[in-house]
ModelCIF file with pLDDT and N, C-alpha, C, O atoms, coordinates in Angstrom:
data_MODEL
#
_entry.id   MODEL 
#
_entity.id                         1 
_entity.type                       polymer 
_entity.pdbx_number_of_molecules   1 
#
_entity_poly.entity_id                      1 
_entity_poly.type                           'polypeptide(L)' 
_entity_poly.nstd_linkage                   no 
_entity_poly.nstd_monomer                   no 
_entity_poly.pdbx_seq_one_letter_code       
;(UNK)(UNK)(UNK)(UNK)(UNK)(UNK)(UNK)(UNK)(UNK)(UNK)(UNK)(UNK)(UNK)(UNK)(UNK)(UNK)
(UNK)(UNK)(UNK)(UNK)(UNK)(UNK)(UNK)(UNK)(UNK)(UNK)(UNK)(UNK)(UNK)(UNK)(UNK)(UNK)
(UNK)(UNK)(UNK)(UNK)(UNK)(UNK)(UNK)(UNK)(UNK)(UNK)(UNK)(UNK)(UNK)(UNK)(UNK)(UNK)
;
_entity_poly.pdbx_seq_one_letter_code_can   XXXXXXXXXXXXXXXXXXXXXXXXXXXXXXXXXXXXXXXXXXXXXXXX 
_entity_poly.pdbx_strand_id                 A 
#
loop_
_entity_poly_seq.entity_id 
_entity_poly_seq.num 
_entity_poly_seq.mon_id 
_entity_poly_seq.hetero 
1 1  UNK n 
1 2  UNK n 
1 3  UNK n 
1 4  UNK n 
1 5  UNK n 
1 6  UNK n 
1 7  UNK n 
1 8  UNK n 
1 9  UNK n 
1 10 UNK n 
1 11 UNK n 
1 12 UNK n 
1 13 UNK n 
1 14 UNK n 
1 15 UNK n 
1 16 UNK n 
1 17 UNK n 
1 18 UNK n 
1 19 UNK n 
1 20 UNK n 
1 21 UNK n 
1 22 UNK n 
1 23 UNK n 
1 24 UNK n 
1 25 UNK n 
1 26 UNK n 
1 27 UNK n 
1 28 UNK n 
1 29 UNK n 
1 30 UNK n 
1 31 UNK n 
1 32 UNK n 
1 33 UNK n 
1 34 UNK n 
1 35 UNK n 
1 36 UNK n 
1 37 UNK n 
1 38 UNK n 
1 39 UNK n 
1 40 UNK n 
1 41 UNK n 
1 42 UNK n 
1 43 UNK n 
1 44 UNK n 
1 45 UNK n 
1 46 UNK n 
1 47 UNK n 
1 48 UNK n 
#
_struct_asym.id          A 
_struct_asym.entity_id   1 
#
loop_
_ma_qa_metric.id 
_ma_qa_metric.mode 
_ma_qa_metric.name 
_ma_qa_metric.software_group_id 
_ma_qa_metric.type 
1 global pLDDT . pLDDT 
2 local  pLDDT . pLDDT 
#
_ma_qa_metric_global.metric_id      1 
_ma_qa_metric_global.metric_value   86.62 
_ma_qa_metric_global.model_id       1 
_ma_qa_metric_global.ordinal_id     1 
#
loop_
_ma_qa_metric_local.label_asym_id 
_ma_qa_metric_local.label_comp_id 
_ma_qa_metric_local.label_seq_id 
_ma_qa_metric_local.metric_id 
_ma_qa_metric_local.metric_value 
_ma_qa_metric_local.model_id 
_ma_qa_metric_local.ordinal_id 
A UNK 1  2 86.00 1 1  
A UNK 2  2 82.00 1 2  
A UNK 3  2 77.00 1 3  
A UNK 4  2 73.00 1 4  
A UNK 5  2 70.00 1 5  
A UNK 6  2 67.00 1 6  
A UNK 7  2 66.00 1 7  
A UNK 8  2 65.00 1 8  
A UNK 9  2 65.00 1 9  
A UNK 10 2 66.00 1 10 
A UNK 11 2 67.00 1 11 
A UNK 12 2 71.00 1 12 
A UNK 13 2 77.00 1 13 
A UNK 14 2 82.00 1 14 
A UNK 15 2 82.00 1 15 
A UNK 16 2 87.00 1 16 
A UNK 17 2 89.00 1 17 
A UNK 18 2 85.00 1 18 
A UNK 19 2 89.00 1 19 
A UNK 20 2 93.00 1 20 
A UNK 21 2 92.00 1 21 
A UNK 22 2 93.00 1 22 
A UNK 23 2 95.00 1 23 
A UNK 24 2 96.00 1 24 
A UNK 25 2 96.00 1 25 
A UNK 26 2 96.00 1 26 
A UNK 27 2 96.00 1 27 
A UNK 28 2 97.00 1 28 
A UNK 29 2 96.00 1 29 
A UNK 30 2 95.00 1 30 
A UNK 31 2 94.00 1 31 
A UNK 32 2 95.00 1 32 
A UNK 33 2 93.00 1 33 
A UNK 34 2 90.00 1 34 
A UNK 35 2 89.00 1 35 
A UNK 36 2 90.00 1 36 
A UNK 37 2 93.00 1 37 
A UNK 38 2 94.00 1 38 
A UNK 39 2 94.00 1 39 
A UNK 40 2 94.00 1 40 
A UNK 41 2 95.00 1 41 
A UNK 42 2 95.00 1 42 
A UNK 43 2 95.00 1 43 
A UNK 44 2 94.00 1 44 
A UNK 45 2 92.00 1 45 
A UNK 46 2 92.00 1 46 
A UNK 47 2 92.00 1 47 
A UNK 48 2 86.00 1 48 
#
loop_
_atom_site.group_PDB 
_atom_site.id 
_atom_site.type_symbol 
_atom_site.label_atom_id 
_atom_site.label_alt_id 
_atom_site.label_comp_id 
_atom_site.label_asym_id 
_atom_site.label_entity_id 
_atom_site.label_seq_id 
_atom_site.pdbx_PDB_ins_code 
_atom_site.Cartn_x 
_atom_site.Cartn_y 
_atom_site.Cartn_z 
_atom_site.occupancy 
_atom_site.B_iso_or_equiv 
_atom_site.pdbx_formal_charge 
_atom_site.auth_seq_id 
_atom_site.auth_comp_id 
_atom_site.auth_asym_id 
_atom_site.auth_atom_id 
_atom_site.pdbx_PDB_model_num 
ATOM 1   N N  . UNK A 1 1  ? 19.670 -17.247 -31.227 1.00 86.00 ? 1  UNK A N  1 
ATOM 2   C CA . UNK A 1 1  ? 18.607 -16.461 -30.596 1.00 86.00 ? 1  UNK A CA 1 
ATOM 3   C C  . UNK A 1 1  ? 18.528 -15.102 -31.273 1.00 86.00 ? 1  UNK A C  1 
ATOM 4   O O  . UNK A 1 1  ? 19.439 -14.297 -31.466 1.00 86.00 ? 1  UNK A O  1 
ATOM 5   N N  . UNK A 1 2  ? 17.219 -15.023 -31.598 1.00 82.00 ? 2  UNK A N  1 
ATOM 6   C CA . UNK A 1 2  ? 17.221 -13.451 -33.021 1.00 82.00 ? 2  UNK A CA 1 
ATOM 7   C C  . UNK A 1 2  ? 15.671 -13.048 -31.953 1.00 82.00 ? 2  UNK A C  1 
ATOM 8   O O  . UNK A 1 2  ? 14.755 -13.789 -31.598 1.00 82.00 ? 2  UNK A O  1 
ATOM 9   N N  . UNK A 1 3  ? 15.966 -11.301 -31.640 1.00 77.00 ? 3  UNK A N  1 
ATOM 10  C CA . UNK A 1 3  ? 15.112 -10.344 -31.375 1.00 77.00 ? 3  UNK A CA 1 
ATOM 11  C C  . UNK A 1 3  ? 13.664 -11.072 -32.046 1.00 77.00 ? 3  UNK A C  1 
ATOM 12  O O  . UNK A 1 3  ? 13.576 -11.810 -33.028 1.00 77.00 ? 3  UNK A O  1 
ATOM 13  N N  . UNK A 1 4  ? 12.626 -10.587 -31.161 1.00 73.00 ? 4  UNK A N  1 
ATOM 14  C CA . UNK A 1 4  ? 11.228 -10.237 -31.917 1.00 73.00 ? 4  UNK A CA 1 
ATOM 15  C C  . UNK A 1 4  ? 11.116 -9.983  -33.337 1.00 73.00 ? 4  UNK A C  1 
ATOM 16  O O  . UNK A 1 4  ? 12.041 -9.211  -33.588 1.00 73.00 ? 4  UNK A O  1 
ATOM 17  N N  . UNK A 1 5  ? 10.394 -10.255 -34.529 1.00 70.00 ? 5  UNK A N  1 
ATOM 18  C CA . UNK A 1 5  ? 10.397 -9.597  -35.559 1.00 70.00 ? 5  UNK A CA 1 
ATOM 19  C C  . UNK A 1 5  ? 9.334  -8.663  -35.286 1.00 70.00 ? 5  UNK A C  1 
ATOM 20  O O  . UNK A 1 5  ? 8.250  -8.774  -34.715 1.00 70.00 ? 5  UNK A O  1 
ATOM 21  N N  . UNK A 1 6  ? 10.039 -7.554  -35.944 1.00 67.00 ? 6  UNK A N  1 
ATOM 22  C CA . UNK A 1 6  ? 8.800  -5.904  -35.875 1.00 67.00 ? 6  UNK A CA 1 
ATOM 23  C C  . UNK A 1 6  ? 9.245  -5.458  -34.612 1.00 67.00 ? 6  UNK A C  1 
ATOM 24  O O  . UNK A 1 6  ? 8.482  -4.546  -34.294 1.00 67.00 ? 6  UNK A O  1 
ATOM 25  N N  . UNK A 1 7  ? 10.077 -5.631  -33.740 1.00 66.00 ? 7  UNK A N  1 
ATOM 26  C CA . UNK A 1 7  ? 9.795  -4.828  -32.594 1.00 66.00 ? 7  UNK A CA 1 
ATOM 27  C C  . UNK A 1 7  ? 11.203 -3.762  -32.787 1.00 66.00 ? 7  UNK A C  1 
ATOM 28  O O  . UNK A 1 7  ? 11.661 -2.853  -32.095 1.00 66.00 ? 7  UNK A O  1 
ATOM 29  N N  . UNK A 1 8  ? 11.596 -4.373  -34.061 1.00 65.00 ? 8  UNK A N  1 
ATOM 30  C CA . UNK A 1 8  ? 12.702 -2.930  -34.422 1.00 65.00 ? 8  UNK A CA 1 
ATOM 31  C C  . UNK A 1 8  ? 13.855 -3.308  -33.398 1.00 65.00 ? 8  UNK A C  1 
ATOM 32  O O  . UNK A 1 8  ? 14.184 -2.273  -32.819 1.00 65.00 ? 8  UNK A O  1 
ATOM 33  N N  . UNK A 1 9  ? 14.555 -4.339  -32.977 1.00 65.00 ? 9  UNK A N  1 
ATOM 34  C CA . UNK A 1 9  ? 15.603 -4.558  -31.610 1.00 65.00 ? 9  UNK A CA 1 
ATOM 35  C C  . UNK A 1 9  ? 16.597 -5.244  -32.782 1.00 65.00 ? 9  UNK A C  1 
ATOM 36  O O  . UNK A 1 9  ? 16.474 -6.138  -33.619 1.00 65.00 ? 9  UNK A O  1 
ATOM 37  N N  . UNK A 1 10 ? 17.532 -4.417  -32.408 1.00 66.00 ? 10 UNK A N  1 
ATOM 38  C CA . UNK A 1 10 ? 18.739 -4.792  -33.426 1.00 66.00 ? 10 UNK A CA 1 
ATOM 39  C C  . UNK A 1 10 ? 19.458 -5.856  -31.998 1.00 66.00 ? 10 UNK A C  1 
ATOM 40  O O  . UNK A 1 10 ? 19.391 -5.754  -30.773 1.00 66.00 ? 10 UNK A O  1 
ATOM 41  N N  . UNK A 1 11 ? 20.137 -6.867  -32.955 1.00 67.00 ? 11 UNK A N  1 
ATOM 42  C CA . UNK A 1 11 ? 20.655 -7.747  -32.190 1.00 67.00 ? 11 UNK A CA 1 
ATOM 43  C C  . UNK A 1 11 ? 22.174 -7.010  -31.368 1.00 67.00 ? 11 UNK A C  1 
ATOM 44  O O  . UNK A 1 11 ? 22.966 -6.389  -32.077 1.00 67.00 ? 11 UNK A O  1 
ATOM 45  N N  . UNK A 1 12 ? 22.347 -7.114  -30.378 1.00 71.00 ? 12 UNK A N  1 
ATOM 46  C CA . UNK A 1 12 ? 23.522 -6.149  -29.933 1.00 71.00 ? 12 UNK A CA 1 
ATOM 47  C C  . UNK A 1 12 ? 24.809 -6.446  -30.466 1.00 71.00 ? 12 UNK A C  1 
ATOM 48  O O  . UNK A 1 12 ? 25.542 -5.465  -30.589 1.00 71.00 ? 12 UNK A O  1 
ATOM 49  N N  . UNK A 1 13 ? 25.466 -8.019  -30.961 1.00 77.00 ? 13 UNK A N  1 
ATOM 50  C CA . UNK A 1 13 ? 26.255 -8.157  -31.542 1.00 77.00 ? 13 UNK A CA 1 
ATOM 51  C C  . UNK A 1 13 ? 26.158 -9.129  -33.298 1.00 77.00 ? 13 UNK A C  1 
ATOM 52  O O  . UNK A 1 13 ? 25.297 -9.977  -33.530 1.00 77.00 ? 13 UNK A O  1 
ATOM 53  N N  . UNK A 1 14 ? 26.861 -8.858  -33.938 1.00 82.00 ? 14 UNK A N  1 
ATOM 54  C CA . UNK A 1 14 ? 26.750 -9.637  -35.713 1.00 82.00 ? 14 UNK A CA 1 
ATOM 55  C C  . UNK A 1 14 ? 26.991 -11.279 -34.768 1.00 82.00 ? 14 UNK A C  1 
ATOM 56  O O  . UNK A 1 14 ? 27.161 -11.567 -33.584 1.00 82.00 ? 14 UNK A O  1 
ATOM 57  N N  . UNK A 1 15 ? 26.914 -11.849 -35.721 1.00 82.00 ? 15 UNK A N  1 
ATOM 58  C CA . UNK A 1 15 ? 26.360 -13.538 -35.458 1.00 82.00 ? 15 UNK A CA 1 
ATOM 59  C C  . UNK A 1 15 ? 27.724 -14.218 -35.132 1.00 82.00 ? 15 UNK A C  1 
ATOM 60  O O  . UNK A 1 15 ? 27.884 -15.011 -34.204 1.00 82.00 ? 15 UNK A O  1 
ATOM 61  N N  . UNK A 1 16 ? 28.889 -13.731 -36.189 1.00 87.00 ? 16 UNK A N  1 
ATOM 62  C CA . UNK A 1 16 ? 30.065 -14.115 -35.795 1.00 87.00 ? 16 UNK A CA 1 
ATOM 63  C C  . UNK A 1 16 ? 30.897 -13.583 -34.676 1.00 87.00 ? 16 UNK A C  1 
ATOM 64  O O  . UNK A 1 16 ? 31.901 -14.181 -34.288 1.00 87.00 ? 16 UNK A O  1 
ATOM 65  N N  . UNK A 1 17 ? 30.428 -12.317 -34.088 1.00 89.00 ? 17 UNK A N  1 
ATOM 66  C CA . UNK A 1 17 ? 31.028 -12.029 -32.747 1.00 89.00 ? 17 UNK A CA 1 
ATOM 67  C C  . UNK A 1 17 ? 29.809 -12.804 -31.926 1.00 89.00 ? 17 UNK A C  1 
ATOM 68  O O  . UNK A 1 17 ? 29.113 -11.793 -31.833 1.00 89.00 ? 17 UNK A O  1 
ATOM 69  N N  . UNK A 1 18 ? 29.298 -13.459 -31.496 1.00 85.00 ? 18 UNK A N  1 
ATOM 70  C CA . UNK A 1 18 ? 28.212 -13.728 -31.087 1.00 85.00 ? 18 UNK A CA 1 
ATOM 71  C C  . UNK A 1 18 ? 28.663 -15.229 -30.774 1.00 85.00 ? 18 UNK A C  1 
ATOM 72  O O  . UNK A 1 18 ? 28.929 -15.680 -29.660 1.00 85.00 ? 18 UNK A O  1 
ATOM 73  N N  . UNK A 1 19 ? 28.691 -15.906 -31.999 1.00 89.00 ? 19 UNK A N  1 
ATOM 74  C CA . UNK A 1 19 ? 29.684 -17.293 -31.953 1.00 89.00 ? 19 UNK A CA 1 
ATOM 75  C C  . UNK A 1 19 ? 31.196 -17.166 -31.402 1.00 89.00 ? 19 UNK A C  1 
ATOM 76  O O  . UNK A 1 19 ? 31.575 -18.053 -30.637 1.00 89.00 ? 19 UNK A O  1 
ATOM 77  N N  . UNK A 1 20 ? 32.247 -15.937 -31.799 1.00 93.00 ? 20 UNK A N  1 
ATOM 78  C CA . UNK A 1 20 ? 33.551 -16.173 -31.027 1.00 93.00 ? 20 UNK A CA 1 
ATOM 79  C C  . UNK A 1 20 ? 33.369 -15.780 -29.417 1.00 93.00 ? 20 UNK A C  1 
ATOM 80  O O  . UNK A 1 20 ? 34.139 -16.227 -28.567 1.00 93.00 ? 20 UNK A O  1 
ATOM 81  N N  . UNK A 1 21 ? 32.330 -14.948 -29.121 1.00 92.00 ? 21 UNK A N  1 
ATOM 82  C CA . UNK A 1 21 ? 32.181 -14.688 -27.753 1.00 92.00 ? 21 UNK A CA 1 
ATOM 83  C C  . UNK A 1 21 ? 31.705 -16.307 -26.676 1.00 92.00 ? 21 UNK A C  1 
ATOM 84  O O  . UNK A 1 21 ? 32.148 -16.851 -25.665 1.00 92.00 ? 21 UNK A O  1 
ATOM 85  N N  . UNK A 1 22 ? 30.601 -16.543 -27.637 1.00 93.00 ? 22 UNK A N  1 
ATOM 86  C CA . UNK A 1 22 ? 30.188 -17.867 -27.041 1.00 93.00 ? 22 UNK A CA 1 
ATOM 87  C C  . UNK A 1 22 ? 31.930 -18.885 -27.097 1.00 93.00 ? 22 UNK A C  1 
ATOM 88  O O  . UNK A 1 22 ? 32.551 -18.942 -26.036 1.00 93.00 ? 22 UNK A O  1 
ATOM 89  N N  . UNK A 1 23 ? 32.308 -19.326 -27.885 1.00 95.00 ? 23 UNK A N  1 
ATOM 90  C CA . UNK A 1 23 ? 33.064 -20.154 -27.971 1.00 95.00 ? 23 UNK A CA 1 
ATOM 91  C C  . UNK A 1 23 ? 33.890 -20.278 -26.805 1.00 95.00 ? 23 UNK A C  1 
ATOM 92  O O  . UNK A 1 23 ? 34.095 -21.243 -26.069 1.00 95.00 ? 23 UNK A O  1 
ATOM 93  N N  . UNK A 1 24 ? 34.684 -18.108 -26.774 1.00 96.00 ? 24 UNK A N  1 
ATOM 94  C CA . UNK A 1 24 ? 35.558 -18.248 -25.317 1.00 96.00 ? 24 UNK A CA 1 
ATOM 95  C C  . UNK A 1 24 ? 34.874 -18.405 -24.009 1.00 96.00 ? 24 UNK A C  1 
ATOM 96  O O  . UNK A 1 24 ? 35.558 -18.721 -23.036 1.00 96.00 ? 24 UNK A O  1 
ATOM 97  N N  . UNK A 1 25 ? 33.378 -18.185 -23.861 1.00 96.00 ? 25 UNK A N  1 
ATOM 98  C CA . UNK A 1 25 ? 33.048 -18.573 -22.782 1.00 96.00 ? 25 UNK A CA 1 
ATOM 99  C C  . UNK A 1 25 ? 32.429 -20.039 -22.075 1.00 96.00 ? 25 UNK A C  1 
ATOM 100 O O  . UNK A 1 25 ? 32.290 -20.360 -20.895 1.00 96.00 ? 25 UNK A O  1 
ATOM 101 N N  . UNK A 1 26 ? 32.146 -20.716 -23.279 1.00 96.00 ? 26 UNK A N  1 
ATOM 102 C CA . UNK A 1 26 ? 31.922 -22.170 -23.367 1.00 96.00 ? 26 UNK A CA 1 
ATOM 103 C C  . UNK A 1 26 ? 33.662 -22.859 -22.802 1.00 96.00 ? 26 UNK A C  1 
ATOM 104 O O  . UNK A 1 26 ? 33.879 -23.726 -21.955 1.00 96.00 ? 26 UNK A O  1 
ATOM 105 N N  . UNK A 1 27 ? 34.494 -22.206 -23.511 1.00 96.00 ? 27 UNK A N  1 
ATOM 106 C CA . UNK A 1 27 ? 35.920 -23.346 -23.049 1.00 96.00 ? 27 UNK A CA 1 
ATOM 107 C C  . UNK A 1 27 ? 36.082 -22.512 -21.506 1.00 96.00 ? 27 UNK A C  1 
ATOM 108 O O  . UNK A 1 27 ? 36.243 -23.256 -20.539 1.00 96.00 ? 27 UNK A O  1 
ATOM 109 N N  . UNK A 1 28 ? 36.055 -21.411 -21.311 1.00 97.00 ? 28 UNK A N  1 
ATOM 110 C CA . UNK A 1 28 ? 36.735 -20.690 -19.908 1.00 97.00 ? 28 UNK A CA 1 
ATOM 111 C C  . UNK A 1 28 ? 35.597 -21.729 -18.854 1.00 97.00 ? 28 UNK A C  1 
ATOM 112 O O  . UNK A 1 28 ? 36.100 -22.566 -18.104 1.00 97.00 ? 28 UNK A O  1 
ATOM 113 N N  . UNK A 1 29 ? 34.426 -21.589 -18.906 1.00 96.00 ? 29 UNK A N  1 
ATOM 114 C CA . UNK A 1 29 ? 33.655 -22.277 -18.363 1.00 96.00 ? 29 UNK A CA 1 
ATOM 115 C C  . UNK A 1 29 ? 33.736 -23.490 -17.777 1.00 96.00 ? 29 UNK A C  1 
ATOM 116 O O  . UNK A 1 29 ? 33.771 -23.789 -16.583 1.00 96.00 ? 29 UNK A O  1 
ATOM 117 N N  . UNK A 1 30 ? 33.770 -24.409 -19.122 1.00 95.00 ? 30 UNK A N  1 
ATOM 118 C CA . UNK A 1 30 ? 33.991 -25.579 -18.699 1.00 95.00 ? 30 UNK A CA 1 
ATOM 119 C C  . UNK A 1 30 ? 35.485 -25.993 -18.223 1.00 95.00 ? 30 UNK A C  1 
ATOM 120 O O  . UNK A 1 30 ? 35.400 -26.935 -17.436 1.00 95.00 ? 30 UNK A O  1 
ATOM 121 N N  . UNK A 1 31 ? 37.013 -25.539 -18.478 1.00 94.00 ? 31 UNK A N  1 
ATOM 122 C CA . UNK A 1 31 ? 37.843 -25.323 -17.821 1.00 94.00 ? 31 UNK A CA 1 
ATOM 123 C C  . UNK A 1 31 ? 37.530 -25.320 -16.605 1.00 94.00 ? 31 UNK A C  1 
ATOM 124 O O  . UNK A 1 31 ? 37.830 -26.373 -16.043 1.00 94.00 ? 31 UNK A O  1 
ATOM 125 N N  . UNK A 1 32 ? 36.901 -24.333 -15.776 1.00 95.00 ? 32 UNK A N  1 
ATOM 126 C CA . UNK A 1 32 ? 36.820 -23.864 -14.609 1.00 95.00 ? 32 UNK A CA 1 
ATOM 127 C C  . UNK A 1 32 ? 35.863 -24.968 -13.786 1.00 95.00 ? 32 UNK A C  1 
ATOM 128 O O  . UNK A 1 32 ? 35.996 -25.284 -12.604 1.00 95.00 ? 32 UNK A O  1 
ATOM 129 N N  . UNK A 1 33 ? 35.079 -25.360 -14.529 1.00 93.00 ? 33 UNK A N  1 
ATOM 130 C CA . UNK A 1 33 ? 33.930 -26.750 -13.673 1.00 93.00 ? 33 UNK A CA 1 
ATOM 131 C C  . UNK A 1 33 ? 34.560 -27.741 -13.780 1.00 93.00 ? 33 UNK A C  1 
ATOM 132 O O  . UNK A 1 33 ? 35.148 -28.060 -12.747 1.00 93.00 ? 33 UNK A O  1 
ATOM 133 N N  . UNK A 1 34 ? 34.756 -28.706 -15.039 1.00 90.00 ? 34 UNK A N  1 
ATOM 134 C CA . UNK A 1 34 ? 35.355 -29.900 -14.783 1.00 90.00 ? 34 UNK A CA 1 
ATOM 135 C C  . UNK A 1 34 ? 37.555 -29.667 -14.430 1.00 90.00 ? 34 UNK A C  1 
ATOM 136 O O  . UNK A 1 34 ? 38.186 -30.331 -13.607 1.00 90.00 ? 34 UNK A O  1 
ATOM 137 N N  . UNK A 1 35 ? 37.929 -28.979 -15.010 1.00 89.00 ? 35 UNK A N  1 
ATOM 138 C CA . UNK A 1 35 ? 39.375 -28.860 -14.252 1.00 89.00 ? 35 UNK A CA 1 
ATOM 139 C C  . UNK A 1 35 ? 40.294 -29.695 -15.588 1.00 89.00 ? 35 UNK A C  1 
ATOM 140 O O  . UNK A 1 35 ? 41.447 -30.115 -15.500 1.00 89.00 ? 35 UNK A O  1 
ATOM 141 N N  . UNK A 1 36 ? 39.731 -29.740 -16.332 1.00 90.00 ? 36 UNK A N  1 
ATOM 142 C CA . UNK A 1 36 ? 40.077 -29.905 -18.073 1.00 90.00 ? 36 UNK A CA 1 
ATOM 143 C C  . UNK A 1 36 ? 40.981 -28.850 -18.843 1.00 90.00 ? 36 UNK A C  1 
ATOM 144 O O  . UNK A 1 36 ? 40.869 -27.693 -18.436 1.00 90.00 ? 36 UNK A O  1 
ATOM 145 N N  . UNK A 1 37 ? 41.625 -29.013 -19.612 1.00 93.00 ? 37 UNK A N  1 
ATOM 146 C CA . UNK A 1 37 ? 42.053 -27.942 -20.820 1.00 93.00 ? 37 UNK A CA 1 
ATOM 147 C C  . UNK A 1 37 ? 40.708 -28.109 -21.963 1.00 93.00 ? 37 UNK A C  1 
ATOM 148 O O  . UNK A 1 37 ? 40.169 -29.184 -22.225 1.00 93.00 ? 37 UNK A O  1 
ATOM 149 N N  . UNK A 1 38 ? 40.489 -27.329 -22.306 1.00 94.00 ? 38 UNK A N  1 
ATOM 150 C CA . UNK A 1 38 ? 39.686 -27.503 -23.714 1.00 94.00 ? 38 UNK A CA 1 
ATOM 151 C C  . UNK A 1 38 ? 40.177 -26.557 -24.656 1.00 94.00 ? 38 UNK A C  1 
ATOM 152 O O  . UNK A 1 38 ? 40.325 -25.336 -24.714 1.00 94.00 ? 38 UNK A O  1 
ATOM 153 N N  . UNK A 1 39 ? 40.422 -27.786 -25.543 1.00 94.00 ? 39 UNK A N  1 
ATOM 154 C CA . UNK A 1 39 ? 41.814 -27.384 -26.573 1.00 94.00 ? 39 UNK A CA 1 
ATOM 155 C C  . UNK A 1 39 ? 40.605 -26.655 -27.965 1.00 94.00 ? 39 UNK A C  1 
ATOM 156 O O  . UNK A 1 39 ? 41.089 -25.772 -28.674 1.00 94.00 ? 39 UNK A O  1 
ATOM 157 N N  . UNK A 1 40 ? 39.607 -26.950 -28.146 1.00 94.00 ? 40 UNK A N  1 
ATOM 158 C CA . UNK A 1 40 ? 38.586 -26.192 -29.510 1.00 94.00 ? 40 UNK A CA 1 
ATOM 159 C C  . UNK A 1 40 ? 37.196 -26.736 -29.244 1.00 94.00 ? 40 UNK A C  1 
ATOM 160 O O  . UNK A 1 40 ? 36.726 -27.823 -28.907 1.00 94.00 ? 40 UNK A O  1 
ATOM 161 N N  . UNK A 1 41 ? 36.799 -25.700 -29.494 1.00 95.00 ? 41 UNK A N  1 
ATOM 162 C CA . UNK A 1 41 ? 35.285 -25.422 -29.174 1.00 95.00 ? 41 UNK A CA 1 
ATOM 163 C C  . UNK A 1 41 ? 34.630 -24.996 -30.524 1.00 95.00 ? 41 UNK A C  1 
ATOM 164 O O  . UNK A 1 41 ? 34.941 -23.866 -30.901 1.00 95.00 ? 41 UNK A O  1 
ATOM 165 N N  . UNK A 1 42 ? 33.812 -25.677 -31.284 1.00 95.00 ? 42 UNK A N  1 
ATOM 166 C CA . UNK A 1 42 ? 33.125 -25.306 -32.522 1.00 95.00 ? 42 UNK A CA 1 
ATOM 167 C C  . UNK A 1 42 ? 31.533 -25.077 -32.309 1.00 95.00 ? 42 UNK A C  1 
ATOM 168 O O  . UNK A 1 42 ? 30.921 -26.003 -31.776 1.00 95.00 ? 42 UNK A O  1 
ATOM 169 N N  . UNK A 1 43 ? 30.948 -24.122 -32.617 1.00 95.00 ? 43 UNK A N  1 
ATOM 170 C CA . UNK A 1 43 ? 29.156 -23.463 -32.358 1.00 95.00 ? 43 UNK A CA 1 
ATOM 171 C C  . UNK A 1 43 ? 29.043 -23.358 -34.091 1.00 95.00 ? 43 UNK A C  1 
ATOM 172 O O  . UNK A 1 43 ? 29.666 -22.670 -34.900 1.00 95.00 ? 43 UNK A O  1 
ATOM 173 N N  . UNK A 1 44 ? 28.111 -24.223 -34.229 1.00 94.00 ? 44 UNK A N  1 
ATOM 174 C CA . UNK A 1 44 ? 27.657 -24.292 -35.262 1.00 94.00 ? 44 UNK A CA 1 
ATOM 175 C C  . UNK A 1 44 ? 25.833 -24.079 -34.942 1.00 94.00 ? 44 UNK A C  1 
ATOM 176 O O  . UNK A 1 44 ? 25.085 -24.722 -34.205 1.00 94.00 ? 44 UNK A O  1 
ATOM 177 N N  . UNK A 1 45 ? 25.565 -22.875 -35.866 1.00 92.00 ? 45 UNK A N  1 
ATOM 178 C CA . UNK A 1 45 ? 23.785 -22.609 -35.683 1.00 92.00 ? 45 UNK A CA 1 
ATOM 179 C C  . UNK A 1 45 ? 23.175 -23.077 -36.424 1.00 92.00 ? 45 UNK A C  1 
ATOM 180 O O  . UNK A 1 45 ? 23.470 -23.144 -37.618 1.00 92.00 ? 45 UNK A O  1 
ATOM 181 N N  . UNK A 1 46 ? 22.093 -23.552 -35.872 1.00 92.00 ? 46 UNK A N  1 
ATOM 182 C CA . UNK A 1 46 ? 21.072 -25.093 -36.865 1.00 92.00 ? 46 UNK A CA 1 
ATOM 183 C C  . UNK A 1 46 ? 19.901 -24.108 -37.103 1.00 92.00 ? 46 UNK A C  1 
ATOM 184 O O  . UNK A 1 46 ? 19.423 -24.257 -38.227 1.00 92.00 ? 46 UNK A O  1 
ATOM 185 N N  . UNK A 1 47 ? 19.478 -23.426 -36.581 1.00 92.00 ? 47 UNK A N  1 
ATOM 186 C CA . UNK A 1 47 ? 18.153 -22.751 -36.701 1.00 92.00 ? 47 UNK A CA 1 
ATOM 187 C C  . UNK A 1 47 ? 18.408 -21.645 -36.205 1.00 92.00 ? 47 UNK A C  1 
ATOM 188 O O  . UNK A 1 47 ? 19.531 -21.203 -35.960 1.00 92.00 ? 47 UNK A O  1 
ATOM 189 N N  . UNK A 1 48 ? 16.733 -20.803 -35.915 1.00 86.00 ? 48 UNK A N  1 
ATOM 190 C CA . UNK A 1 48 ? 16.621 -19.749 -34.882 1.00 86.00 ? 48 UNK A CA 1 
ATOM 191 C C  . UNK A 1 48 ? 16.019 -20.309 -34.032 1.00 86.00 ? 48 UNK A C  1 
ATOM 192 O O  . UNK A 1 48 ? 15.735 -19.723 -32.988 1.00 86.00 ? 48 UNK A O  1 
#
């Protein structure tokens, strides 16, 4: 997910804090709903 183009909005974090943030909250998450360990979590970006 990338800002407007032209509206000058810098993205608040670089792409790779963006992916390790997602990652820990994708495993804490699903931990917490299904009652699982989730041992690795990979975010790979296909597009915008």
């Amino acid at each position: 997910a990338v800002p407007v183009l032209g509206s000058h909005a810098v993205p608040d974090e670089p792409v790779v804090t963006t992916a390790h943030r997602a990652r820990a909250v994708i495993a804490e998450r699903l931990r917490s709903i299904t009652g699982r360990q989730v041992e690795r979590v990979t975010v790979t970006f296909s597009s915008s």
